[in-house]
PDB file of N, CA and C in Angstrom:
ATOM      1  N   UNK A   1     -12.038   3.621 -12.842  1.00  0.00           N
ATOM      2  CA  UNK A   1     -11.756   3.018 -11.567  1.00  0.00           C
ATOM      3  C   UNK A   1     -11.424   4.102 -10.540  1.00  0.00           C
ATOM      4  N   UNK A   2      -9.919   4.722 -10.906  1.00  0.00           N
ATOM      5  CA  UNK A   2      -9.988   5.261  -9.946  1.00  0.00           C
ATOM      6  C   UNK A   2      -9.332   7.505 -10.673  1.00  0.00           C
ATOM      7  N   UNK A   3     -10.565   7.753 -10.537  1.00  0.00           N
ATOM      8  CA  UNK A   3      -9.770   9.193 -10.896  1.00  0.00           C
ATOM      9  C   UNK A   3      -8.913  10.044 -10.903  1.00  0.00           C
ATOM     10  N   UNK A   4      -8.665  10.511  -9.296  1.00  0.00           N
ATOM     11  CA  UNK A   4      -7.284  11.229  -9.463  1.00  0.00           C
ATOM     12  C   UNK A   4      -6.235  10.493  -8.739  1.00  0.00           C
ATOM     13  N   UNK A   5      -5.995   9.237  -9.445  1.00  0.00           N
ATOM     14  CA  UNK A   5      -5.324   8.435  -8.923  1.00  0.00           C
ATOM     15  C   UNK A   5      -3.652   9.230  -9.640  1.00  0.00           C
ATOM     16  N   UNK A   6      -2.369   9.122  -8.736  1.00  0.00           N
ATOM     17  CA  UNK A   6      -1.114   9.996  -8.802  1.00  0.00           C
ATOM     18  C   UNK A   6      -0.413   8.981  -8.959  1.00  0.00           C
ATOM     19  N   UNK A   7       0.817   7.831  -9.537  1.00  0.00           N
ATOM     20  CA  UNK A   7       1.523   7.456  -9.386  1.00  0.00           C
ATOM     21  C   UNK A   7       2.922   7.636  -8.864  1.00  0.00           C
ATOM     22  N   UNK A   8       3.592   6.953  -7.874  1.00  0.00           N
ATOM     23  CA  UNK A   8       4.530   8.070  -7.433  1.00  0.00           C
ATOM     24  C   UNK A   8       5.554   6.597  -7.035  1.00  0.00           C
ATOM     25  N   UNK A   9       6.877   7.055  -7.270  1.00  0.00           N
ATOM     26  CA  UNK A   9       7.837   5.960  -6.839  1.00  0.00           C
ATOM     27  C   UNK A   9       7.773   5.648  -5.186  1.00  0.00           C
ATOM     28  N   UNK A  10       8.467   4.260  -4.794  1.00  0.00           N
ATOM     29  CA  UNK A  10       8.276   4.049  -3.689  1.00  0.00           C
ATOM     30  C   UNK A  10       9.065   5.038  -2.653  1.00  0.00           C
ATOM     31  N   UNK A  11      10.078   5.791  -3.006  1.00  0.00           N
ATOM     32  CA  UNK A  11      10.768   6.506  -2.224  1.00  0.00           C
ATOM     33  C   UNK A  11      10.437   8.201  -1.880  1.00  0.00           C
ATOM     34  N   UNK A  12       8.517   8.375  -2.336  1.00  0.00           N
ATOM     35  CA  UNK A  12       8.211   9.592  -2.431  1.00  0.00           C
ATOM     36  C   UNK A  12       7.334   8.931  -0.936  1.00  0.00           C
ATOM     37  N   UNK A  13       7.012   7.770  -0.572  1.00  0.00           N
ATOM     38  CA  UNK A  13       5.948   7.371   0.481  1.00  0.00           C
ATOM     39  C   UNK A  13       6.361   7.809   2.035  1.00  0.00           C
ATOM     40  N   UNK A  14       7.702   7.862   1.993  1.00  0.00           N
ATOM     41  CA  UNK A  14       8.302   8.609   3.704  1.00  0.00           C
ATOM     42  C   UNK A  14       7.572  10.055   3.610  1.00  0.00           C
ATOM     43  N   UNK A  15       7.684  10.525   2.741  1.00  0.00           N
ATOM     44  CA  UNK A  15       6.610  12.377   2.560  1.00  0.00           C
ATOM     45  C   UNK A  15       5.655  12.250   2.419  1.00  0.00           C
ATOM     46  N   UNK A  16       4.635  11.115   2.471  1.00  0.00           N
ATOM     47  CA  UNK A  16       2.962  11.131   2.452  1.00  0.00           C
ATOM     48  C   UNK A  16       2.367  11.265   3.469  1.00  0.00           C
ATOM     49  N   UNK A  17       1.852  11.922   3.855  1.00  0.00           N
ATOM     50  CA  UNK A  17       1.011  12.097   5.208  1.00  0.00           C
ATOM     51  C   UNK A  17       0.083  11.614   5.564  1.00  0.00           C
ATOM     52  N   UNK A  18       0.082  10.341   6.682  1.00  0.00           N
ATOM     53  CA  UNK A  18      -0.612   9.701   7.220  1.00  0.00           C
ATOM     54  C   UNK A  18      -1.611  10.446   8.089  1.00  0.00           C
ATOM     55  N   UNK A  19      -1.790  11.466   8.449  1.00  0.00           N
ATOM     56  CA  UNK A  19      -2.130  12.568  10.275  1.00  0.00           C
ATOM     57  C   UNK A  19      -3.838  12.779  10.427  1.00  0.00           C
ATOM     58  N   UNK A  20      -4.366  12.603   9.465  1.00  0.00           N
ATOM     59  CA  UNK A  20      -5.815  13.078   9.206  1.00  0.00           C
ATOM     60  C   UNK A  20      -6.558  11.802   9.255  1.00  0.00           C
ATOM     61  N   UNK A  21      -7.813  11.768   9.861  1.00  0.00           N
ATOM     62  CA  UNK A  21      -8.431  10.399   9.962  1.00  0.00           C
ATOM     63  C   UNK A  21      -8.879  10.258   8.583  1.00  0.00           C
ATOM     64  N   UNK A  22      -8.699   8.986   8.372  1.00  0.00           N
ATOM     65  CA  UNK A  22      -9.701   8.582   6.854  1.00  0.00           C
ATOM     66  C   UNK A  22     -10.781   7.733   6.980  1.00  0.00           C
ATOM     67  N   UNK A  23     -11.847   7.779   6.268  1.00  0.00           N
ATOM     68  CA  UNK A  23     -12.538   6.986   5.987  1.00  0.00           C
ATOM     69  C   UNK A  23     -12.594   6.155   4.819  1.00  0.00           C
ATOM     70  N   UNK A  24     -11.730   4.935   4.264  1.00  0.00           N
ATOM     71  CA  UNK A  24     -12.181   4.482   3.274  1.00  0.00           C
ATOM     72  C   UNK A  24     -12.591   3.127   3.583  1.00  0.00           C
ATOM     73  N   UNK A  25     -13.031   2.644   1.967  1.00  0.00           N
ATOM     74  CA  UNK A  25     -14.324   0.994   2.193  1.00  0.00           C
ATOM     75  C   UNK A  25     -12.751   0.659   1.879  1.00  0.00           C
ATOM     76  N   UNK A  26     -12.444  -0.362   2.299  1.00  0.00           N
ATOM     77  CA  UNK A  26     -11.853  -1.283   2.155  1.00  0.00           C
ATOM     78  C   UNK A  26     -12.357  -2.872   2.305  1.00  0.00           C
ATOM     79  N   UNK A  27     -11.617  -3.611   1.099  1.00  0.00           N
ATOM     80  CA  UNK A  27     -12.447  -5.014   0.773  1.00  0.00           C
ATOM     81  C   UNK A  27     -12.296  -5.576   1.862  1.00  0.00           C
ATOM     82  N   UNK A  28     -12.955  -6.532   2.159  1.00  0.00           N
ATOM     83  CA  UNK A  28     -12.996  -7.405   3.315  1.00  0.00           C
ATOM     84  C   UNK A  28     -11.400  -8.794   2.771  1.00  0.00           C
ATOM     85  N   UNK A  29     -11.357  -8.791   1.849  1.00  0.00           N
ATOM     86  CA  UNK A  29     -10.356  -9.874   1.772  1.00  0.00           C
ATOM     87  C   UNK A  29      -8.518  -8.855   1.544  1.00  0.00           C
ATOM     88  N   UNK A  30      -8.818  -7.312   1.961  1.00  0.00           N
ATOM     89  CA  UNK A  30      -7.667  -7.254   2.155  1.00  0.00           C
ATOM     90  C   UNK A  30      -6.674  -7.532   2.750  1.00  0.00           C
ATOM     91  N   UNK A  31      -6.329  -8.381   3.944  1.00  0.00           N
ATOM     92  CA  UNK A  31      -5.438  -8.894   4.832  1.00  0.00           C
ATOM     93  C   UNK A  31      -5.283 -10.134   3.512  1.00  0.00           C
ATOM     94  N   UNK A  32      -5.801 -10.556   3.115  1.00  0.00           N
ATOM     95  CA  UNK A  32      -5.544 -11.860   2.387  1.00  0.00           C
ATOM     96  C   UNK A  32      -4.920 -11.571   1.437  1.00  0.00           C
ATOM     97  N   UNK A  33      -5.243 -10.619   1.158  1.00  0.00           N
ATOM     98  CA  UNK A  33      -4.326 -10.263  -0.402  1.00  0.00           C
ATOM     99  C   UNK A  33      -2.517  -9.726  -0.047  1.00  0.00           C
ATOM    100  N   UNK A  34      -3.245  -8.721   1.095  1.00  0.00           N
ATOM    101  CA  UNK A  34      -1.790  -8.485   1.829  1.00  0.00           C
ATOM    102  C   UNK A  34      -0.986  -9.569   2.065  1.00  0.00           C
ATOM    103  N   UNK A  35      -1.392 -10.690   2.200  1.00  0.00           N
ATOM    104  CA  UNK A  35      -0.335 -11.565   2.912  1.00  0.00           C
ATOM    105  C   UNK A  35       0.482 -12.535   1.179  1.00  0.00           C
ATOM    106  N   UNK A  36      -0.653 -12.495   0.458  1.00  0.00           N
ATOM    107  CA  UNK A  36      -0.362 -13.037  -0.652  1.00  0.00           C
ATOM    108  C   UNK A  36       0.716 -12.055  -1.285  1.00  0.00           C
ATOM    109  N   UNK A  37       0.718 -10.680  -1.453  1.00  0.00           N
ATOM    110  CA  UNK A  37       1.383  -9.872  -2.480  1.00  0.00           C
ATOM    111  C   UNK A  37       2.850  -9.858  -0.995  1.00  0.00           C
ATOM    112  N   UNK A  38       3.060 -10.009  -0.137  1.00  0.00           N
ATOM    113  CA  UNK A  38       4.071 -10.107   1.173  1.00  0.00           C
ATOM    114  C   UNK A  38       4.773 -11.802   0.451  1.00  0.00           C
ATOM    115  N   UNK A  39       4.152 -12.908  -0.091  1.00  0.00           N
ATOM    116  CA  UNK A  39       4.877 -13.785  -0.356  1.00  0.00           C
ATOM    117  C   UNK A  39       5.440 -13.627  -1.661  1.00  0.00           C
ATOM    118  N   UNK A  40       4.258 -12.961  -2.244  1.00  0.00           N
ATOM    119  CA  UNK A  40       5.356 -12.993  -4.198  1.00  0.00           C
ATOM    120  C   UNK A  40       6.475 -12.129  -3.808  1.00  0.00           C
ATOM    121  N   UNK A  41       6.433 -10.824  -3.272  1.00  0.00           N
ATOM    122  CA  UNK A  41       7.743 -10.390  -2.512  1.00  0.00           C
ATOM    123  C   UNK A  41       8.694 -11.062  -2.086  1.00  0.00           C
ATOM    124  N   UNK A  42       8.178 -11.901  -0.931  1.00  0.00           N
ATOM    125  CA  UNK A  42       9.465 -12.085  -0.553  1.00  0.00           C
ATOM    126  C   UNK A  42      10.086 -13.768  -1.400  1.00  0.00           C
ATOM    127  N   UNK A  43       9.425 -14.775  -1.653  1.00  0.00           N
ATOM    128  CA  UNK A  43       9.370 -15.538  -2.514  1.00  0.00           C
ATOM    129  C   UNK A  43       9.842 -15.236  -4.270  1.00  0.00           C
ATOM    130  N   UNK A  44       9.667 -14.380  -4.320  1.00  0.00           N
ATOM    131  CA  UNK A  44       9.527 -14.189  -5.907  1.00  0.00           C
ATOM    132  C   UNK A  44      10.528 -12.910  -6.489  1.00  0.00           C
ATOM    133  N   UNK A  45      10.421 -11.944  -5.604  1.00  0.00           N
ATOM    134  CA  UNK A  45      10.495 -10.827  -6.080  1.00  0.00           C
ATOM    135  C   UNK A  45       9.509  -9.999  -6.560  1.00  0.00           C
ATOM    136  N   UNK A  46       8.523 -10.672  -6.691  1.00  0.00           N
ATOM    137  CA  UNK A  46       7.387  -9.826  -7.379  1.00  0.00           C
ATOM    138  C   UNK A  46       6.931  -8.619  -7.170  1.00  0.00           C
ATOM    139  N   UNK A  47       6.481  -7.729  -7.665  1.00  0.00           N
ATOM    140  CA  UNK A  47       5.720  -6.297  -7.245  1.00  0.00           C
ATOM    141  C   UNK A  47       4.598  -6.256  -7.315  1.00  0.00           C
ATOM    142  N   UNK A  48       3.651  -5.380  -6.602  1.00  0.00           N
ATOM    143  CA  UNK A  48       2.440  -5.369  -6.755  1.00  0.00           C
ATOM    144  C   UNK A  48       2.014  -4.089  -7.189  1.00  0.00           C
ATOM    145  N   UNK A  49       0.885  -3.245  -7.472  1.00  0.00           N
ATOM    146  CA  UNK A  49       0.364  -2.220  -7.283  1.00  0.00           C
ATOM    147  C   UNK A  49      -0.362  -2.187  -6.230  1.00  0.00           C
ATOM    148  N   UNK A  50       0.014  -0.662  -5.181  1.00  0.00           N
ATOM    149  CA  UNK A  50      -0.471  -0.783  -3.819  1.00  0.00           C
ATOM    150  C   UNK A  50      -1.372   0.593  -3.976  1.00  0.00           C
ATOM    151  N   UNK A  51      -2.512   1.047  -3.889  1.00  0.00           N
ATOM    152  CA  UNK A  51      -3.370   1.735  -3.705  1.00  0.00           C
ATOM    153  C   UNK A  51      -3.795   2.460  -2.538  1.00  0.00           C
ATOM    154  N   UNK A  52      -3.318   3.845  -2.296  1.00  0.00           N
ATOM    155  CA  UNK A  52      -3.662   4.540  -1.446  1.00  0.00           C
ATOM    156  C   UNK A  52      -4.127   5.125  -1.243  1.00  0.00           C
ATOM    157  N   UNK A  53      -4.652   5.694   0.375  1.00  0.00           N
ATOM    158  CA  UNK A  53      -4.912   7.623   0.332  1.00  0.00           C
ATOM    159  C   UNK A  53      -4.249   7.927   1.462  1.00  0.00           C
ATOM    160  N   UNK A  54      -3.479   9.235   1.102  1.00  0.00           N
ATOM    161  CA  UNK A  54      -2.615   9.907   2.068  1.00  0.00           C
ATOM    162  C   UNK A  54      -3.698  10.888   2.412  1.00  0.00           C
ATOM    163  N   UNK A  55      -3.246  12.001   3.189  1.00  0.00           N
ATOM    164  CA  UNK A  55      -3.757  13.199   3.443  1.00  0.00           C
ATOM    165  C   UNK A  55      -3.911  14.650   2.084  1.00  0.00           C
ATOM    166  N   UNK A  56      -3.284  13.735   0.929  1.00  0.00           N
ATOM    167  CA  UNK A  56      -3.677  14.431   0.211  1.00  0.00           C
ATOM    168  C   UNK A  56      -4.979  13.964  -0.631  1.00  0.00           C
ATOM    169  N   UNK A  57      -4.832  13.017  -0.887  1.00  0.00           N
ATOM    170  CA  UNK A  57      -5.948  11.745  -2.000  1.00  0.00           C
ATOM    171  C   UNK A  57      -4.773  10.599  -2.369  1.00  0.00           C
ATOM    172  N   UNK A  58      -5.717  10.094  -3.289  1.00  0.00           N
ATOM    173  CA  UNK A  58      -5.098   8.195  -3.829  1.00  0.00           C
ATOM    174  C   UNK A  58      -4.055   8.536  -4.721  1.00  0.00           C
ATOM    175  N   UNK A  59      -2.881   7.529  -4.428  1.00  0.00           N
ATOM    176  CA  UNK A  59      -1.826   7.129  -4.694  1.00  0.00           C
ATOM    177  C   UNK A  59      -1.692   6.099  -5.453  1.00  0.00           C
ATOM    178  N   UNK A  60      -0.909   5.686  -6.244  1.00  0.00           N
ATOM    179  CA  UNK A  60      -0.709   4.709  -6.104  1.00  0.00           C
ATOM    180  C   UNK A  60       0.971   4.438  -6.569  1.00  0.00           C
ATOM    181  N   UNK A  61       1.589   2.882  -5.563  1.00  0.00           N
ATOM    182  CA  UNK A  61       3.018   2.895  -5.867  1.00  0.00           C
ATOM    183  C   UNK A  61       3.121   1.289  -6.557  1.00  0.00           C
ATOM    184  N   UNK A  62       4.072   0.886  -7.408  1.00  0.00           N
ATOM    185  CA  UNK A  62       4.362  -0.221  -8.033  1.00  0.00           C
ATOM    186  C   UNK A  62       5.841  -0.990  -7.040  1.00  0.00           C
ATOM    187  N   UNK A  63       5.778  -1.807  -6.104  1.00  0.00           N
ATOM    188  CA  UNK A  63       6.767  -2.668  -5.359  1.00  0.00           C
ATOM    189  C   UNK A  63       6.434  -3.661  -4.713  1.00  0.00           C
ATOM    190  N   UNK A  64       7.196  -4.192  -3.966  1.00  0.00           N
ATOM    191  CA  UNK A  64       7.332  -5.175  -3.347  1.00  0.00           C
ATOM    192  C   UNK A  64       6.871  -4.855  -1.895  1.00  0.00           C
ATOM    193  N   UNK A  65       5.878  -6.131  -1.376  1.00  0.00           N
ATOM    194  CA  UNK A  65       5.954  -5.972  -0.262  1.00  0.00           C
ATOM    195  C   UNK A  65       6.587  -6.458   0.578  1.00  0.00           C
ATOM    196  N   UNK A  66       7.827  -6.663   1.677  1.00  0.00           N
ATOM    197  CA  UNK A  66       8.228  -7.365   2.275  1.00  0.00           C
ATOM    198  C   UNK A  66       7.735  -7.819   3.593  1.00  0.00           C
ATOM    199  N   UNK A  67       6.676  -7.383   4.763  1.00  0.00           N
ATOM    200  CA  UNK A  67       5.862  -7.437   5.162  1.00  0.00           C
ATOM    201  C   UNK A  67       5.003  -6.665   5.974  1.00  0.00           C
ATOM    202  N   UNK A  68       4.118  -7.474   7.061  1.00  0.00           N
ATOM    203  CA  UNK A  68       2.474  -7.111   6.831  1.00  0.00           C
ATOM    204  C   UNK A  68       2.933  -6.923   8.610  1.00  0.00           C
ATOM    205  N   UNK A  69       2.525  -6.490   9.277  1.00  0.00           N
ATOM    206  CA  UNK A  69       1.903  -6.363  10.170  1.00  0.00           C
ATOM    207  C   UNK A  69       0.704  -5.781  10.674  1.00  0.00           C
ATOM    208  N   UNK A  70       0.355  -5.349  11.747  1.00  0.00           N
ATOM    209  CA  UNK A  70      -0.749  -5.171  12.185  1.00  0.00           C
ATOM    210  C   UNK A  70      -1.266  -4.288  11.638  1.00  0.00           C
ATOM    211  N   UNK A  71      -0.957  -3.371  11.907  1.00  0.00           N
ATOM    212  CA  UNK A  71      -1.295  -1.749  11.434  1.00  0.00           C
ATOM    213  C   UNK A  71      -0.317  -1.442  10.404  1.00  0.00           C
ATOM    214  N   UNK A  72       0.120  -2.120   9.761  1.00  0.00           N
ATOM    215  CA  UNK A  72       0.631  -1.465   8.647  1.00  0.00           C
ATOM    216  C   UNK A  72       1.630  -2.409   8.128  1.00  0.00           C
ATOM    217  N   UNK A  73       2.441  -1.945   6.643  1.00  0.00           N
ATOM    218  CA  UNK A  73       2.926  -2.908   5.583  1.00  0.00           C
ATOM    219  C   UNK A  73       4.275  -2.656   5.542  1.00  0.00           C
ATOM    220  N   UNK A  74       5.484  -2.638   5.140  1.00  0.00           N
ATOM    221  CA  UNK A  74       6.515  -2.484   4.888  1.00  0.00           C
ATOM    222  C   UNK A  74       6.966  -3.261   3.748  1.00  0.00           C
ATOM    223  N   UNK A  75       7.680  -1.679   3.409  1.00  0.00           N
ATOM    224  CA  UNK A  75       8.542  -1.700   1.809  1.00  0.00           C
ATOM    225  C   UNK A  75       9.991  -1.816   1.837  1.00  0.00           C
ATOM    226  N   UNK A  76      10.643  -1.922   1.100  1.00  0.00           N
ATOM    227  CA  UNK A  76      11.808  -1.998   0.999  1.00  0.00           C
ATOM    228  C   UNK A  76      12.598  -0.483   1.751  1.00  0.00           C
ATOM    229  N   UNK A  77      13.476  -0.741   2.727  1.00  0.00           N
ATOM    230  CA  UNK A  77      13.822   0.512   2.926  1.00  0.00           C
ATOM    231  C   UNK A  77      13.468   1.270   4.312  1.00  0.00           C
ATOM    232  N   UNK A  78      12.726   0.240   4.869  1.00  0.00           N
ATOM    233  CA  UNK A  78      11.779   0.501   6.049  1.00  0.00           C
ATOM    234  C   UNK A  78      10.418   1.743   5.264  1.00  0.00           C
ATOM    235  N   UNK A  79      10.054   1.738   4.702  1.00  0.00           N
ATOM    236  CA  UNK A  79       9.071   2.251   3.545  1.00  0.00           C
ATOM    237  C   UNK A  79       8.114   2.122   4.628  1.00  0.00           C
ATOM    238  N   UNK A  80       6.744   2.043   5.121  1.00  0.00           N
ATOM    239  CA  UNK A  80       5.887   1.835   5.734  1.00  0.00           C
ATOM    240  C   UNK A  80       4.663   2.174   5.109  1.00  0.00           C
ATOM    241  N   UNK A  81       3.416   1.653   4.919  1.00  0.00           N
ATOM    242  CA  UNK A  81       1.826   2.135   4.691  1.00  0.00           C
ATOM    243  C   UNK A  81       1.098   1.771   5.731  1.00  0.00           C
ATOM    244  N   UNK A  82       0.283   2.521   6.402  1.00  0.00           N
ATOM    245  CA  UNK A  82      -0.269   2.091   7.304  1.00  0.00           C
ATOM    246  C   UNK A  82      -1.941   1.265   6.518  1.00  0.00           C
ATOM    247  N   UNK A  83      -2.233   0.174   7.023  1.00  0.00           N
ATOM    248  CA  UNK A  83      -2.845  -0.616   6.384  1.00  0.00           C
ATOM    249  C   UNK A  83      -4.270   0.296   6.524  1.00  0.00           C
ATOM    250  N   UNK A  84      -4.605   1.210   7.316  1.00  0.00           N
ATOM    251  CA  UNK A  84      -6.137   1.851   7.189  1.00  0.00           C
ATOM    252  C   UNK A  84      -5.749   2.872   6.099  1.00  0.00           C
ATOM    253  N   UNK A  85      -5.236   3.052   5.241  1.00  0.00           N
ATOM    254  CA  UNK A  85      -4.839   3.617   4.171  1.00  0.00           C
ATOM    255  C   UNK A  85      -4.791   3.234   2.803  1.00  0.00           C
ATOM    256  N   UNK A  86      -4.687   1.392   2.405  1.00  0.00           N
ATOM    257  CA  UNK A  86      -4.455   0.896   1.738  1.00  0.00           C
ATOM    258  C   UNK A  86      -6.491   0.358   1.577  1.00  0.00           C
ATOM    259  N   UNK A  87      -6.229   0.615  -0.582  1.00  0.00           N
ATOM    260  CA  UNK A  87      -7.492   0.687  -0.645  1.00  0.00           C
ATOM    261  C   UNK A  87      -7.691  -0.621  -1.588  1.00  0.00           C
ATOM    262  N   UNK A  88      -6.816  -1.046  -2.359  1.00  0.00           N
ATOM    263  CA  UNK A  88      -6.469  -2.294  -2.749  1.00  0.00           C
ATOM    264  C   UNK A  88      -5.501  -2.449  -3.380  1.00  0.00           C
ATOM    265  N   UNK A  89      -4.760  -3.523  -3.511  1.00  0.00           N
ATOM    266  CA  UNK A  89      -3.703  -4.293  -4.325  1.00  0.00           C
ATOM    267  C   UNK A  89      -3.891  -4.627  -5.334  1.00  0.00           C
ATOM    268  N   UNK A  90      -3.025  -4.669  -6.170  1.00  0.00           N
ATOM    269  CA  UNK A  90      -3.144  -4.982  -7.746  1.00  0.00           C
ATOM    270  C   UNK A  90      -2.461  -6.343  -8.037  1.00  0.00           C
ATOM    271  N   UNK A  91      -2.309  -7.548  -8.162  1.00  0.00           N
ATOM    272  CA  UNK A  91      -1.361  -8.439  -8.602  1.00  0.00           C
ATOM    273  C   UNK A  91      -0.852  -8.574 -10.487  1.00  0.00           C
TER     274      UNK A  91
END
């Protein structure tokens, strides 16, 4: 799936560097999923796996989302991903 995929706790994501344009495919039903893994959060507690790329390569972190906005997601903590970064969710 995904090769040099890094796992990293949610409190390493304030040091990821957003600054460099990216290009990735992202699914067309990601807002949908976003909003779904934003309710098992806040509903549930649930965590998701969130799939990234920083300015270094793909990430990926295991939490909760608490929510979605426009341009980007928020984690516990004021945590932030900016959503042109996010490559898919895991439930």
């Amino acid at each position: 799936m995904f090769i040099d995929l890094q796992t990293i706790p949610k409190e390493i994501v304030p040091f990821c560097g957003f600054r460099k344009k990216s290009f990735i495919a992202q699914d067309e039903q990601l807002r949908k999923h976003l909003e779904c893994a934003k309710s098992l959060g806040n509903n549930y507690r649930t965590k998701v796996q969130i799939i990234f790329c920083d300015d270094e390569g793909m990430k990926r972190v295991y939490t909760t989302v608490w929510a979605v906005f426009e341009s980007y997601i928020l984690l516990k903590g004021q945590i932030r991903i900016p959503i042109s970064r996010i490559v898919e969710i895991i439930f």
